[in-house]
C-alpha atoms as a PDB file:
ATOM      1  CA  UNK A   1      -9.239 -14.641  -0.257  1.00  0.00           C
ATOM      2  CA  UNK A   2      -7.991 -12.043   2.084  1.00  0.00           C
ATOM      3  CA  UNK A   3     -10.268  -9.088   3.013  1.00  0.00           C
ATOM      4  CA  UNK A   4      -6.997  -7.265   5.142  1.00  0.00           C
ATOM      5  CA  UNK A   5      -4.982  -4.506   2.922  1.00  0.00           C
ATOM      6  CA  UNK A   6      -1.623  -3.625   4.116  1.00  0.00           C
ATOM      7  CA  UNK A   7      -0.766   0.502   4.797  1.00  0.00           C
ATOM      8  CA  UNK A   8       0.583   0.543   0.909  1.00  0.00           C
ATOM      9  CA  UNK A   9      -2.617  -0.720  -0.298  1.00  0.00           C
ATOM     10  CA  UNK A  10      -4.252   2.407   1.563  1.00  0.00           C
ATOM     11  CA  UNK A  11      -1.490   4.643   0.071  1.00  0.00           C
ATOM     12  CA  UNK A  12      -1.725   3.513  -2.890  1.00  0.00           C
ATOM     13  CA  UNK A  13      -5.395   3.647  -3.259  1.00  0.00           C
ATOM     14  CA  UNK A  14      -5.474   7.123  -1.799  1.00  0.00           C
ATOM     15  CA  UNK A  15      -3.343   8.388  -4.411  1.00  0.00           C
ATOM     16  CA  UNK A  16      -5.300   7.145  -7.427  1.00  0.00           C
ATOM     17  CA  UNK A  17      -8.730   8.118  -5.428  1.00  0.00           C
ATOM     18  CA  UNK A  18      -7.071  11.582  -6.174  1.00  0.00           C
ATOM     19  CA  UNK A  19      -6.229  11.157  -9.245  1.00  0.00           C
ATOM     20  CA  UNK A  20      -8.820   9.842 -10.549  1.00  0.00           C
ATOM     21  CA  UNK A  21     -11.182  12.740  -9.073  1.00  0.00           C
ATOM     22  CA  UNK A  22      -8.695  15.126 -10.504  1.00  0.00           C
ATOM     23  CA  UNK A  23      -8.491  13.716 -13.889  1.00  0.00           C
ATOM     24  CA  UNK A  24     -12.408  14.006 -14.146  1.00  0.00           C
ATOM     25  CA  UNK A  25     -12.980  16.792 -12.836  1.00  0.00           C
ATOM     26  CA  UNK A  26     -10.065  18.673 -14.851  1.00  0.00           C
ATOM     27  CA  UNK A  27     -10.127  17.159 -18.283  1.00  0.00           C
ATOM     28  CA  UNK A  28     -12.738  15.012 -18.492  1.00  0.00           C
ATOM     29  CA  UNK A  29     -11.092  12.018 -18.450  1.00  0.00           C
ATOM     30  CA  UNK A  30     -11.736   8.472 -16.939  1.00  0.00           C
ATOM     31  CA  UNK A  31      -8.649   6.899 -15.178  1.00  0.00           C
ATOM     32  CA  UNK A  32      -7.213   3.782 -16.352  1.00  0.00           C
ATOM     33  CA  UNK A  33      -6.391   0.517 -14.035  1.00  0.00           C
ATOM     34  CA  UNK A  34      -2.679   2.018 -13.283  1.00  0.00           C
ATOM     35  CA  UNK A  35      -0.487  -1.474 -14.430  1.00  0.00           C
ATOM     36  CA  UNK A  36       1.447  -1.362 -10.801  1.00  0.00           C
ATOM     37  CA  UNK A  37      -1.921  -1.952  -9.255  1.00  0.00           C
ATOM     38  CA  UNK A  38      -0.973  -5.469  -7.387  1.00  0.00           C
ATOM     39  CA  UNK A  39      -3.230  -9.008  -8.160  1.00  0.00           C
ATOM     40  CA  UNK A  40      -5.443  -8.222  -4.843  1.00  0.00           C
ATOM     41  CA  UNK A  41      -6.609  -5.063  -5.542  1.00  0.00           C
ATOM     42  CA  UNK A  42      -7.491  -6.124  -8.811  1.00  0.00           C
ATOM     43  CA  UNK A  43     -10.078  -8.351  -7.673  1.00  0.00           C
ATOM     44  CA  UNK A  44     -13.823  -7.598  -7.789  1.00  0.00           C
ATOM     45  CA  UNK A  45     -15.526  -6.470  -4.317  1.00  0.00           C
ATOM     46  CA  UNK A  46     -17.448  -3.769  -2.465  1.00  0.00           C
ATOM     47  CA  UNK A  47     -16.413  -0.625  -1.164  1.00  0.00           C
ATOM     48  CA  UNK A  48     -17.792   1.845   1.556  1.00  0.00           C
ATOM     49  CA  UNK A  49     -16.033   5.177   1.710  1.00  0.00           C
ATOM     50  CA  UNK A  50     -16.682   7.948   4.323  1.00  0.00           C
ATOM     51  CA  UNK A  51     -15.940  11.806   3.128  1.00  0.00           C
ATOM     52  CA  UNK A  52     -14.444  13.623   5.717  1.00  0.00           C
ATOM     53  CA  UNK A  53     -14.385  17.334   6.494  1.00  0.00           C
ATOM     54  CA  UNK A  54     -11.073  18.029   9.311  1.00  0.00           C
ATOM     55  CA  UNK A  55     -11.120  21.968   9.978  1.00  0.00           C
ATOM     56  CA  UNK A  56      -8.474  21.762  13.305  1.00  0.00           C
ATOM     57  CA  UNK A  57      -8.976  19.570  15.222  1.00  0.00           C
ATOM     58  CA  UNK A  58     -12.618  18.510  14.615  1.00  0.00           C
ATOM     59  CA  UNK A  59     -13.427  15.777  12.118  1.00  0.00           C
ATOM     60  CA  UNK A  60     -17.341  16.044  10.653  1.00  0.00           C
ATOM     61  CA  UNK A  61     -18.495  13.644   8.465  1.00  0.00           C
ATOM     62  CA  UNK A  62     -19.671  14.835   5.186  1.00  0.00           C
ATOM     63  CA  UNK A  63     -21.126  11.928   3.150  1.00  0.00           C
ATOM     64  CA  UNK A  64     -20.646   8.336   2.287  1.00  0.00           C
ATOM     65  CA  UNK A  65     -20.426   6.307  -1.319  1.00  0.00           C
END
């Protein structure tokens, strides 16, 4: 098992991070497993994500999950 993700692993994650916030936040609504979501992102692991605030040219942390 690889632990590497490519740049359209990122992307795509990224994008449904979005839209999953955005679907909850507007209507409610919990996000399904998208079907174009590939075999390796469908597997089972742990995640640690960094919020960011960027005003400029300054990045300040503002929380992790």
């Amino acid at each position: 098992m690889s632990n590497v993700y490519s740049d359209e692993h990122g992307k795509f994650l990224v994008r449904l991070a979005r839209k999953t916030v955005d679907d909850y936040v507007t209507k409610k609504k919990k996000t399904e497993t998208p079907e174009d979501t590939s075999e390796q992102l469908r597997l089972k692991s742990g995640v640690f994500v960094t919020l960011n605030s960027i005003t400029g040219n300054q990045v300040s942390v503002r929380g992790c999950i």
